[in-house]
C-alpha atoms as a PDB file:
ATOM      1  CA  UNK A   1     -48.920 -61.350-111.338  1.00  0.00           C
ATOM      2  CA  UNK A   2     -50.724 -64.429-112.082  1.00  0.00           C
ATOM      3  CA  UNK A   3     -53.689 -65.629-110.366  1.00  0.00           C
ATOM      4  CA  UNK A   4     -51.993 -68.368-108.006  1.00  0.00           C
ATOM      5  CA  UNK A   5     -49.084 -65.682-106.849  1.00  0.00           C
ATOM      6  CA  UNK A   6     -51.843 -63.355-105.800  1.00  0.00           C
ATOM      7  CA  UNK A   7     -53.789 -66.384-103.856  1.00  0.00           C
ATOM      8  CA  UNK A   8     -50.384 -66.643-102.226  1.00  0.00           C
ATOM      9  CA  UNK A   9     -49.567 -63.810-101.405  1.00  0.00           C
ATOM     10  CA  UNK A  10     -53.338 -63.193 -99.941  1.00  0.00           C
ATOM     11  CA  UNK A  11     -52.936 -66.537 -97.940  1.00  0.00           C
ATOM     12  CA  UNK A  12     -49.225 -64.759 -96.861  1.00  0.00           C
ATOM     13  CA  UNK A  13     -51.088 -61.781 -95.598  1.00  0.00           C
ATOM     14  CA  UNK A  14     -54.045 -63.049 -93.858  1.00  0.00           C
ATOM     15  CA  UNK A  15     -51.846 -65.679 -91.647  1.00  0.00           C
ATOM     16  CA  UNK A  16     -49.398 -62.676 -90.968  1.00  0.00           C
ATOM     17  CA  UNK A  17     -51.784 -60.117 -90.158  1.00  0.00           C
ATOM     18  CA  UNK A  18     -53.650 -62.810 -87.737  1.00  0.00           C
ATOM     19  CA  UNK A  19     -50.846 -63.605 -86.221  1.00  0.00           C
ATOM     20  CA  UNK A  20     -49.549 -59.638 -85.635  1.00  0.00           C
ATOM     21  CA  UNK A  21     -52.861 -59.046 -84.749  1.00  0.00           C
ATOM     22  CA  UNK A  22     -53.635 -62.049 -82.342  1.00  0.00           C
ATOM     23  CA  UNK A  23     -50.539 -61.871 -80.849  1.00  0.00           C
ATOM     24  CA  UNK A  24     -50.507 -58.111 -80.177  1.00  0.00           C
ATOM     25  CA  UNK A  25     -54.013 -58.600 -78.050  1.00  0.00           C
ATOM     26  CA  UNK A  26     -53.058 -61.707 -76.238  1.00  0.00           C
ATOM     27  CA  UNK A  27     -49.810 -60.213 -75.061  1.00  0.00           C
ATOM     28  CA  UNK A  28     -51.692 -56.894 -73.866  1.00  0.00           C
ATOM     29  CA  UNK A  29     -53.842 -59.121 -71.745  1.00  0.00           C
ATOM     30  CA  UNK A  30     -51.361 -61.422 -70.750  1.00  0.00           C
ATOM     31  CA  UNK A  31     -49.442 -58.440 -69.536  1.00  0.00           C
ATOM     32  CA  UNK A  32     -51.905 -56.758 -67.911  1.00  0.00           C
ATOM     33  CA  UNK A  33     -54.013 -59.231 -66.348  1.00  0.00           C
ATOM     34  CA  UNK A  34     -51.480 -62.238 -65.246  1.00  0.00           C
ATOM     35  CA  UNK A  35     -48.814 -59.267 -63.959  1.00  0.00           C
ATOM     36  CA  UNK A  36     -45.697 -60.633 -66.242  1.00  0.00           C
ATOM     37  CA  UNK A  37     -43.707 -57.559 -64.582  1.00  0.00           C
ATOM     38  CA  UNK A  38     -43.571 -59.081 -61.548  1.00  0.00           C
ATOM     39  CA  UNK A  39     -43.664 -62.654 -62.720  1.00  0.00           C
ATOM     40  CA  UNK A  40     -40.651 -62.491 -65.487  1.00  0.00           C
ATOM     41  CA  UNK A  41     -38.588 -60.781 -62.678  1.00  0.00           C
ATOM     42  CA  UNK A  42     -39.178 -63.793 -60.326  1.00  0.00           C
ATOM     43  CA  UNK A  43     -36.506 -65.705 -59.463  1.00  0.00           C
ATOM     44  CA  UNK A  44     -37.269 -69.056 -61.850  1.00  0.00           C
ATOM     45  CA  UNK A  45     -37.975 -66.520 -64.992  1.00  0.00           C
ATOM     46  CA  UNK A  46     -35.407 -63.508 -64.696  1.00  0.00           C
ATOM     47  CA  UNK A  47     -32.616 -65.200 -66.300  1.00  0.00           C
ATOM     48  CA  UNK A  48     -35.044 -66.078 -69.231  1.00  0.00           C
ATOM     49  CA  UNK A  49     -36.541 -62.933 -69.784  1.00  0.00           C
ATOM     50  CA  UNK A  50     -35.399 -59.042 -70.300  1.00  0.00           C
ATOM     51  CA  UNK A  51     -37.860 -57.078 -68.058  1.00  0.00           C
ATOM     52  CA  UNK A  52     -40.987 -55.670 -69.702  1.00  0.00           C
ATOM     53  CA  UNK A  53     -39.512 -52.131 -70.066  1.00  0.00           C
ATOM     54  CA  UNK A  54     -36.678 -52.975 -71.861  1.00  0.00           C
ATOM     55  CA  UNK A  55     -36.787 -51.183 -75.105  1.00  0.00           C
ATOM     56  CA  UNK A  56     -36.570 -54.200 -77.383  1.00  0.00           C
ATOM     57  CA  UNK A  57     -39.820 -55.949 -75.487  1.00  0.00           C
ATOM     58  CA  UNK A  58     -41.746 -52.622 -76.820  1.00  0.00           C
ATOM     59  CA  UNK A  59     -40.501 -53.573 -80.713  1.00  0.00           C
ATOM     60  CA  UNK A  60     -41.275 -57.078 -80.404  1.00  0.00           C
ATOM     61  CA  UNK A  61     -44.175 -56.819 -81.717  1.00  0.00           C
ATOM     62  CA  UNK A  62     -43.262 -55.498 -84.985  1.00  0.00           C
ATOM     63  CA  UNK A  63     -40.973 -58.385 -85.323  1.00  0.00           C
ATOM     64  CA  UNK A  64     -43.993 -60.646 -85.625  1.00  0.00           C
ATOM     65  CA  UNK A  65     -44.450 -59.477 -89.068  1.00  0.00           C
ATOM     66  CA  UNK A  66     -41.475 -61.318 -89.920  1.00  0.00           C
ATOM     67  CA  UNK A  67     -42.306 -63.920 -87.196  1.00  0.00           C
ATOM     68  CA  UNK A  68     -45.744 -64.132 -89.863  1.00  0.00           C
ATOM     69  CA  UNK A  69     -44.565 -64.303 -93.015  1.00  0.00           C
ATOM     70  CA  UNK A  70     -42.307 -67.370 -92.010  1.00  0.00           C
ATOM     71  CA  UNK A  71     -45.682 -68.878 -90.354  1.00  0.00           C
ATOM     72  CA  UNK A  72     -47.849 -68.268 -93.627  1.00  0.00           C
ATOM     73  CA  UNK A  73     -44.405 -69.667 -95.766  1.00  0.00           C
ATOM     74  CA  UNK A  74     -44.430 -72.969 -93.636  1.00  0.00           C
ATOM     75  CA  UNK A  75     -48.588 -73.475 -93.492  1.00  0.00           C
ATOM     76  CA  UNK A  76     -48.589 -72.660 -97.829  1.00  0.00           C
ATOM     77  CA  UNK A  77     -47.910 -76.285 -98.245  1.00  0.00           C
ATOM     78  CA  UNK A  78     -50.490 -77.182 -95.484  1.00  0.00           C
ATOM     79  CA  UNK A  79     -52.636 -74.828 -97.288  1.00  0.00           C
ATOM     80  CA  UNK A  80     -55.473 -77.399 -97.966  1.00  0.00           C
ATOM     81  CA  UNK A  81     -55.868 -79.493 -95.116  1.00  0.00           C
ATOM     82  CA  UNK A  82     -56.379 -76.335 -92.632  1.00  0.00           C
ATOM     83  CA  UNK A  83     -57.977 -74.082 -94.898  1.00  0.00           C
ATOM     84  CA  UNK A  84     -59.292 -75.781 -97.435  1.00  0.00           C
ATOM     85  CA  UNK A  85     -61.145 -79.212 -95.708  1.00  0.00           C
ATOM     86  CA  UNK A  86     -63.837 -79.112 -93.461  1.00  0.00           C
ATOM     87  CA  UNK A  87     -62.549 -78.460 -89.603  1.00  0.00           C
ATOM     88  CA  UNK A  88     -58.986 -77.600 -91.085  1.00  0.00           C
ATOM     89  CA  UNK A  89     -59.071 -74.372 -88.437  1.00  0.00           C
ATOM     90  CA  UNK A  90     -59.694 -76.897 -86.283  1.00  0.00           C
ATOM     91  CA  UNK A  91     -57.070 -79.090 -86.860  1.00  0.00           C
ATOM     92  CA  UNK A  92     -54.491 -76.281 -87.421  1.00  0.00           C
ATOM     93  CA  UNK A  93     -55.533 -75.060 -83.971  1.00  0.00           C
ATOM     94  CA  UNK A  94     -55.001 -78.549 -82.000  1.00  0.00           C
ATOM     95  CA  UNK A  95     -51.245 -78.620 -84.161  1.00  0.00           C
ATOM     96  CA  UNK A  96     -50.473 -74.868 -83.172  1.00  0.00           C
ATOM     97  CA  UNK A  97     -51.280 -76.313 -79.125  1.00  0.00           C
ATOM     98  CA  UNK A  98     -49.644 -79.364 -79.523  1.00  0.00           C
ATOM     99  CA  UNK A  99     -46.302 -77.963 -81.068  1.00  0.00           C
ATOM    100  CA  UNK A 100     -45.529 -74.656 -79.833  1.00  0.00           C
ATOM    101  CA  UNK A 101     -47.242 -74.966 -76.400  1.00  0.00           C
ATOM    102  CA  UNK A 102     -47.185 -78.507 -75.321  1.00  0.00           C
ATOM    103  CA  UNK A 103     -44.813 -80.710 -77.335  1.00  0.00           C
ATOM    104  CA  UNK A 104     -42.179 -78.383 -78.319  1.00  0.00           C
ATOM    105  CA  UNK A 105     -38.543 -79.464 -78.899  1.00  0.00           C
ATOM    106  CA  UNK A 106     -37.255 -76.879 -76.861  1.00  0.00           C
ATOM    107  CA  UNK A 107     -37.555 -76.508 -73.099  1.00  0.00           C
ATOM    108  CA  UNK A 108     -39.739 -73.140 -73.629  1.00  0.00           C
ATOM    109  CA  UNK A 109     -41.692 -72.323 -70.109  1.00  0.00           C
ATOM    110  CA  UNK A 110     -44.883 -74.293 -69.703  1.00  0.00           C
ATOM    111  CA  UNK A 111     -43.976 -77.132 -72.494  1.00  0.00           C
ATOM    112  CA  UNK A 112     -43.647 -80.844 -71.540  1.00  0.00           C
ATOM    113  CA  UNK A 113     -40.152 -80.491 -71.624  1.00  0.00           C
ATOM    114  CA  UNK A 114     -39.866 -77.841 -69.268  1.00  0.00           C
ATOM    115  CA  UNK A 115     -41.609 -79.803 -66.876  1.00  0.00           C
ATOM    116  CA  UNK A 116     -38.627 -82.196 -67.085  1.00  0.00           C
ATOM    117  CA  UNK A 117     -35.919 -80.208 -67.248  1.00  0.00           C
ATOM    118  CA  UNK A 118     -36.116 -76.656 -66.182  1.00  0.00           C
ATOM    119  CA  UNK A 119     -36.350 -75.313 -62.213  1.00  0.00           C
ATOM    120  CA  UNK A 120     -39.055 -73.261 -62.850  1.00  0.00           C
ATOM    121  CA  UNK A 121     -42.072 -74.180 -60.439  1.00  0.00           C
ATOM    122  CA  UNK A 122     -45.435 -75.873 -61.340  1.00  0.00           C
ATOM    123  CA  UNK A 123     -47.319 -72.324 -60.988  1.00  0.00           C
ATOM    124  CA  UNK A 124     -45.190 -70.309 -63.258  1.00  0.00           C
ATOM    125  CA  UNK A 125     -45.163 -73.360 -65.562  1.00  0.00           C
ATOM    126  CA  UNK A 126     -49.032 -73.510 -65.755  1.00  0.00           C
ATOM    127  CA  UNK A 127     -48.882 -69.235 -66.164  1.00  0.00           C
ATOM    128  CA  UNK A 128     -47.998 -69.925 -70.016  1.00  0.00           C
ATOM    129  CA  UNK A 129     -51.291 -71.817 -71.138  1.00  0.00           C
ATOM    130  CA  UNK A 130     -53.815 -68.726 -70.530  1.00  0.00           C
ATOM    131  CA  UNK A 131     -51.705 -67.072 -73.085  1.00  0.00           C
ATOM    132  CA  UNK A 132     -50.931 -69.104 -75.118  1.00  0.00           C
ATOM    133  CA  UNK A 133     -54.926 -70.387 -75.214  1.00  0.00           C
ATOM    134  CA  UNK A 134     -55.880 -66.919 -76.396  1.00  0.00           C
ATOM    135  CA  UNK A 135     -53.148 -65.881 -78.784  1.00  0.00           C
ATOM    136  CA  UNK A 136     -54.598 -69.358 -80.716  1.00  0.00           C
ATOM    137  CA  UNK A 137     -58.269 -68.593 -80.011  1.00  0.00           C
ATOM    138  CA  UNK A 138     -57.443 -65.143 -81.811  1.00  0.00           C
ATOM    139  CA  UNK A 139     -55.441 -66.775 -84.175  1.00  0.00           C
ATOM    140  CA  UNK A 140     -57.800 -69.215 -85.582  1.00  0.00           C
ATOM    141  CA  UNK A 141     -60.869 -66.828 -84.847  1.00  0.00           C
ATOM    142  CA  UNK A 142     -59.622 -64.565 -87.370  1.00  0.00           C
ATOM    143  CA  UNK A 143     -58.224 -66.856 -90.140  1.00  0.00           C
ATOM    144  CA  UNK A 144     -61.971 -67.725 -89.916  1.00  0.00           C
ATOM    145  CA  UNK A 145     -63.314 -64.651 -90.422  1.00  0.00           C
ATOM    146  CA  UNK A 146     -61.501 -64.120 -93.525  1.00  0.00           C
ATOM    147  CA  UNK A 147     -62.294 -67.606 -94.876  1.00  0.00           C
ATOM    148  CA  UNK A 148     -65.841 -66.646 -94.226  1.00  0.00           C
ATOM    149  CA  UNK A 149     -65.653 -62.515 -94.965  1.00  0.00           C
ATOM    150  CA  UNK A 150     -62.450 -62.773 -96.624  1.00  0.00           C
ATOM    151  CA  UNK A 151     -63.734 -62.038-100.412  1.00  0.00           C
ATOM    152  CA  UNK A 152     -64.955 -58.511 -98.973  1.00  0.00           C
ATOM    153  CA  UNK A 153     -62.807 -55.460 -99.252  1.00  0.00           C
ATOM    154  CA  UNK A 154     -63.228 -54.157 -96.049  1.00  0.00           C
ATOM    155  CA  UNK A 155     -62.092 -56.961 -94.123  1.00  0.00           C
ATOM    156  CA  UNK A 156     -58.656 -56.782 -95.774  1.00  0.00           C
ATOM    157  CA  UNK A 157     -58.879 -52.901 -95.169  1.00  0.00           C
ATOM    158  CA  UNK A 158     -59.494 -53.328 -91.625  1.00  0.00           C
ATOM    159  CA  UNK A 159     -56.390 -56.302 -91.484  1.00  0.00           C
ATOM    160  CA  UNK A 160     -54.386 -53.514 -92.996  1.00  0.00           C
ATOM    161  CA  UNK A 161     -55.048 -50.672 -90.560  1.00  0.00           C
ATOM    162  CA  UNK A 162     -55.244 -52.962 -87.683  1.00  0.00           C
ATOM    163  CA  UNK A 163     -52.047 -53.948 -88.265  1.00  0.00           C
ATOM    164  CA  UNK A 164     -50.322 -50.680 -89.375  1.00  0.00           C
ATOM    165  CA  UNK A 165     -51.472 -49.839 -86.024  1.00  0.00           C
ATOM    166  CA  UNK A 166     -50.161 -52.882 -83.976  1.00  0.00           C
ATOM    167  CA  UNK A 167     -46.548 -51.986 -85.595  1.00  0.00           C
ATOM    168  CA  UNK A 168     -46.913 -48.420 -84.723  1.00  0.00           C
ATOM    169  CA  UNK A 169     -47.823 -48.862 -81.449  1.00  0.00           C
ATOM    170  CA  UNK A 170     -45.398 -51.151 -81.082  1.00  0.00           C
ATOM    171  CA  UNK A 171     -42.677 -48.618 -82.888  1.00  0.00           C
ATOM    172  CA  UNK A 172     -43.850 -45.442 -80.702  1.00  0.00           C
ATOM    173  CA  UNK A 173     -43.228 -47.673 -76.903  1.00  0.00           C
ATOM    174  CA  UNK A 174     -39.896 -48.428 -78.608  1.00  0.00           C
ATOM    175  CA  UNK A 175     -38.981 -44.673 -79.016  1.00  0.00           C
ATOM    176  CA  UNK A 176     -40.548 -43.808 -75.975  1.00  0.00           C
ATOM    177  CA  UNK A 177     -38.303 -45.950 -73.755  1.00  0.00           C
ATOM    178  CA  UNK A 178     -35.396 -45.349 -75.300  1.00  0.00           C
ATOM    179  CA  UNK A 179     -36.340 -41.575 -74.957  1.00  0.00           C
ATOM    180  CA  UNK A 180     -36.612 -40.437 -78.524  1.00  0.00           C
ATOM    181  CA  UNK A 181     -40.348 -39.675 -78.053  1.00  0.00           C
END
């Protein structure tokens, strides 16, 4: 493997790792402290959402390693500007706001667009930022720690196990609900 493909595929790992990671924590608190039970089954959301003990809600999370690697695949050209200049994490956070929360192309709850075009009321709408906030706090927090700790072993150890763990947890509430556990 030459020296560039394992840059890349270090660069491939850290974004999907963060991601699993970030998104794994933010959706714990999300869940536990803004009561999505109760919320997704609401009226304006039900239609949009399976209910939080559906089996496949449990196994999303393990899908974000895929939902990662197609992250890190799209930022590899982008490479230098966010992780390369100075305030690239910066500038990667105000694009990961501005396009997947606020300015999306979709009508995705608590975008622009769903303002305009969906039923769903002002207070469910405004529900989505707290999330989504964190997830990209997280996000960017750790893509800085491994641009600053990133040449040490045990931070990719601990990206490893952390996220091992994320999938597993995320694999066991799976077999649990659909009773295999």
């Amino acid at each position: 493997m030459t020296e560039r493909n394992k840059e890349n595929f270090k660069f491939v790992w850290q974004i999907t790792s963060a991601h699993t990671i970030s998104y794994f924590i933010a959706g714990i608190i999300a869940v536990t402290f803004f009561n999505y039970a109760e919320l997704w089954a609401s009226d304006a959301l039900s239609s949009f959402y399976r209910p939080l003990d559906d089996p496949f809600i449990a196994l999303g999370t393990a899908f974000q390693l895929l939902r990662g690697i197609i992250i890190a695949l799209i930022l590899l050209p982008l490479r230098k500007p966010f992780f390369e200049e100075k305030n690239g994490l910066l500038k990667l956070c105000l694009v990961i706001i501005g396009f997947s929360l606020i300015s999306t192309i979709g009508a995705p709850w608590g975008s622009f667009e769903s303002y305009i075009y969906t039923q769903i009321p002002l207070g469910h709408q405004l529900m989505a930022y707290p999330e989504s906030i964190l997830y990209t706090a997280l996000f960017i927090g750790i893509l800085f720690s491994f641009k600053k700790f990133g040449h040490k072993k045990i931070v990719t150890i601990l990206s490893v196990i952390s996220t091992i763990l994320v999938c597993l947890m995320s694999v066991v509430g799976y077999m649990t609900l659909i009773g295999r556990m």
